[in-house]
Protein backbone atom coordinates (compact mmCIF):
# COMPACT_ATOMS: atom_id res chain seq x y z
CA UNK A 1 20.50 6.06 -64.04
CA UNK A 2 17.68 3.44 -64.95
CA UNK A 3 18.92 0.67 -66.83
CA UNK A 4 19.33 0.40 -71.04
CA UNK A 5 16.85 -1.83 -71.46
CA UNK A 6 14.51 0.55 -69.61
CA UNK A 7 15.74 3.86 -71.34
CA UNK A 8 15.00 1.65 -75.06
CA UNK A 9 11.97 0.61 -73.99
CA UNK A 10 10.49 4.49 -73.70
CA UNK A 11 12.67 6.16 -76.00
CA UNK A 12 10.42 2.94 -78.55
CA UNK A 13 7.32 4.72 -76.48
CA UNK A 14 7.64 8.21 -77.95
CA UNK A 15 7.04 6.65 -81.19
CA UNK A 16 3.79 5.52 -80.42
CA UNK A 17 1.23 8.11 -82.92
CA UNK A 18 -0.12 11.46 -81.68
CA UNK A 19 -2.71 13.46 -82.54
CA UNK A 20 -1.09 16.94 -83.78
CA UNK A 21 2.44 15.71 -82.34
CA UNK A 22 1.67 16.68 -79.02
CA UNK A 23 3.56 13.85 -77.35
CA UNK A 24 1.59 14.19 -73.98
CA UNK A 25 3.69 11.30 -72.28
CA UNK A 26 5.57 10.93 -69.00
CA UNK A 27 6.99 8.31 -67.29
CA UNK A 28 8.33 8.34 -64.00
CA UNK A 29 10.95 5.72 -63.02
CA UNK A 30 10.35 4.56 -59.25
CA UNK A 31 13.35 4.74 -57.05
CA UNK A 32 14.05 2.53 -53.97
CA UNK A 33 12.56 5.18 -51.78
CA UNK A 34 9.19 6.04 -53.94
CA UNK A 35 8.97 2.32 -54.60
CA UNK A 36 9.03 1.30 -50.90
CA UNK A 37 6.23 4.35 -50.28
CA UNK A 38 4.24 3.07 -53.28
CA UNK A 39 4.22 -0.50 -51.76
CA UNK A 40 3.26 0.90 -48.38
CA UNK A 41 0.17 3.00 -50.10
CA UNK A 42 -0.53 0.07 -52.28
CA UNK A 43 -0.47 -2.10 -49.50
CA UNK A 44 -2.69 0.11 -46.92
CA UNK A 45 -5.20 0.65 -49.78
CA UNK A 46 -6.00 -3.34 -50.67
CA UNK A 47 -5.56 -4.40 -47.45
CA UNK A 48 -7.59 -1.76 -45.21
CA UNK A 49 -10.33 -3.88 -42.99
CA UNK A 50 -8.28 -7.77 -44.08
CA UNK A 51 -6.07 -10.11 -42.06
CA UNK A 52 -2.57 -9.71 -40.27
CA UNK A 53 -1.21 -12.33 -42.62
CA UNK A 54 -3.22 -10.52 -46.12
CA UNK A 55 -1.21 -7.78 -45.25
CA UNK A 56 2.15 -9.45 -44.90
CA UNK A 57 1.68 -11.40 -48.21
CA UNK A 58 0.38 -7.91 -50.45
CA UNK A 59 3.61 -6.57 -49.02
CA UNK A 60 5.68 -9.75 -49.75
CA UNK A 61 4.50 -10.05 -53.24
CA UNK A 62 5.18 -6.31 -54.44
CA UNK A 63 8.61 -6.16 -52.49
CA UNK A 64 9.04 -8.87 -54.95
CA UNK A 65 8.70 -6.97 -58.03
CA UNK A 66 12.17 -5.47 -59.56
CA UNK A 67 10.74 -2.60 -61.58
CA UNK A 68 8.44 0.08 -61.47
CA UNK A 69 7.71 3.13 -63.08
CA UNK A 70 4.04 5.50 -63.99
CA UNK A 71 2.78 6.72 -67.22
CA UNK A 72 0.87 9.74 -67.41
CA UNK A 73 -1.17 11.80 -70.03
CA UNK A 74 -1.48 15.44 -70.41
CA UNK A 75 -4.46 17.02 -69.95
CA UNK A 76 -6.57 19.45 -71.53
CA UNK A 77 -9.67 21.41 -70.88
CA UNK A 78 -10.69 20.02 -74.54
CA UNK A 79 -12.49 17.00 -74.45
CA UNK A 80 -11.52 15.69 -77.35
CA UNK A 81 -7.79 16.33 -77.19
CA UNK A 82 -7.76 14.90 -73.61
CA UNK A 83 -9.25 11.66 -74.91
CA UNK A 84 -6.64 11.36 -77.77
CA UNK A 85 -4.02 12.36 -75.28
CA UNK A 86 -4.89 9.43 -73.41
CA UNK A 87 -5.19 7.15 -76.15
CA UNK A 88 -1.62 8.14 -77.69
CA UNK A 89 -0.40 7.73 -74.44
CA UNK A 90 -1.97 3.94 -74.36
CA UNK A 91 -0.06 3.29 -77.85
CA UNK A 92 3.09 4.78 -76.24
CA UNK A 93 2.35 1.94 -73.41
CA UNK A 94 1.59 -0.72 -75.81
CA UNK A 95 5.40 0.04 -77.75
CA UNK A 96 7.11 0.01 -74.81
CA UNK A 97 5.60 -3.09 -73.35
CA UNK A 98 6.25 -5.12 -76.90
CA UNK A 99 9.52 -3.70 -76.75
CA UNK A 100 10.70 -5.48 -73.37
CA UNK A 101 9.09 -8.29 -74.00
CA UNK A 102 11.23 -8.69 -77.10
CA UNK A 103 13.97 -8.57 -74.40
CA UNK A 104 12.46 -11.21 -72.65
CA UNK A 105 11.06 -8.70 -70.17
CA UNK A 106 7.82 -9.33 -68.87
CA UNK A 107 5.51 -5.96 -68.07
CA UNK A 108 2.28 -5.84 -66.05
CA UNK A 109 0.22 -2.81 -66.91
CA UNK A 110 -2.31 -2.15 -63.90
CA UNK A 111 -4.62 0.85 -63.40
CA UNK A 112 -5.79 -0.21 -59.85
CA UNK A 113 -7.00 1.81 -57.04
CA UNK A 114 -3.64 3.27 -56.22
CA UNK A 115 -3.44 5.07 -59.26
CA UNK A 116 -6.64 7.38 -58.55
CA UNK A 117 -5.35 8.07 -54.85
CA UNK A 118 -4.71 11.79 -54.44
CA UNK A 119 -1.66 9.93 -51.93
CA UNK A 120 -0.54 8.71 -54.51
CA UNK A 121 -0.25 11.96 -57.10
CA UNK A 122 1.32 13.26 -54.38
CA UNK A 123 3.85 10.86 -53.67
CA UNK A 124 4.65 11.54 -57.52
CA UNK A 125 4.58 15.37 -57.55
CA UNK A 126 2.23 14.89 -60.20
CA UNK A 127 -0.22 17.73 -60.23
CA UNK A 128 -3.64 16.18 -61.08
CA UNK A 129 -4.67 19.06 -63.03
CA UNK A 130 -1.70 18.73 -65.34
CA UNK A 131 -1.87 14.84 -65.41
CA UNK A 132 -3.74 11.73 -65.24
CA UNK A 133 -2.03 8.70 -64.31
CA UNK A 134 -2.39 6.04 -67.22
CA UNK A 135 -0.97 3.17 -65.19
CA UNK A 136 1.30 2.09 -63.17
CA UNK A 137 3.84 -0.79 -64.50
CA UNK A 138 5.79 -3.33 -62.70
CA UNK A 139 8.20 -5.04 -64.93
CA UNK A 140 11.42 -7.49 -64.55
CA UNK A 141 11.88 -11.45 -65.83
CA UNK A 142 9.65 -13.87 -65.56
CA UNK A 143 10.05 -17.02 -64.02
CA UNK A 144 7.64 -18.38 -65.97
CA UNK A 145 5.27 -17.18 -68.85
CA UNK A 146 1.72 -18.05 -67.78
CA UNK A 147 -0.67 -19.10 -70.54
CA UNK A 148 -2.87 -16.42 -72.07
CA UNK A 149 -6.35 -17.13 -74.38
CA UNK A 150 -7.90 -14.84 -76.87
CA UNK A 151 -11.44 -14.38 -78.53
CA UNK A 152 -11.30 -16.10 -81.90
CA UNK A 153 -10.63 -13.58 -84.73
CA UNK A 154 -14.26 -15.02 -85.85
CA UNK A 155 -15.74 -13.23 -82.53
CA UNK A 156 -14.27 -9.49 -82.99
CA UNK A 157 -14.22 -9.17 -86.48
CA UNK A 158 -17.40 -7.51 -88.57
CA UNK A 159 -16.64 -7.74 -92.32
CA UNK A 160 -18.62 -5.17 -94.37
CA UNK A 161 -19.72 -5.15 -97.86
């Protein structure tokens, strides 16, 4: 059984909105055995044609990482309910995330390589007709908070009259 804060975090997820309450979410929770394969894939892919010692420190670094888990979207042969699919699923993302980190849990949200690898849906069991993989997410406490910058509000914002 994953752990509470975990189980919080996407049960805050499913209230992300959705178009016609289609809730076209699913997270998988990576084990000890699908993590390890996932770092091995993950690993293989970035490091493919680099240096002995590359390799050892990609493998290093995500053996470091406590948790992992997958989002994916539903799919649909309708363009348009795909997209919002994906979208809803991206708010579901964004509620969980804001939810750890209100726990003091800090969430990386990456969409690399690894999470268009056919190896990869397979590792999963996630049929890539069914799904699309909306990120993969490494999560645990941070040992320290790095310093983020945003645009000014002056440089996104359009006021109309």
């Amino acid at each position: 059984m994953p752990e509470r804060p975990i189980i919080n975090a996407i049960e805050h997820a499913c209230w992300a909105p959705n178009h016609r309450l289609t809730e076209p979410w699913h997270f998988y929770l990576l084990g000890k055995k699908t993590r390890e394969k996932t770092i091995q894939l993950i690993t293989d892919i970035k490091t493919t044609g680099k240096s002995e010692n590359f390799r050892i420190s990609t493998q290093k670094r995500l053996d470091a990482i406590p948790g992992w888990f997958v989002l994916t979207s539903e799919n649909s042969t309708d363009r348009i309910i795909k997209k919002e699919n994906y979208a809803a699923c991206c708010c579901a993302a964004q509620n969980l995330m804001l939810y750890l980190w209100g726990e003091g849990i800090g969430v990386k949200w990456t969409t690399g390589d690894v999470t268009r690898d056919d190896r990869f849906y397979k590792l999963l069991k996630i049929n890539k007709h069914q799904s699309t993989v909306v990120g993969l997410f490494w999560y645990g406490y941070p040992l320290q908070v790095p310093a983020q910058k945003r645009k000014a509000f002056k440089e996104i914002t359009t006021t109309l009259e």
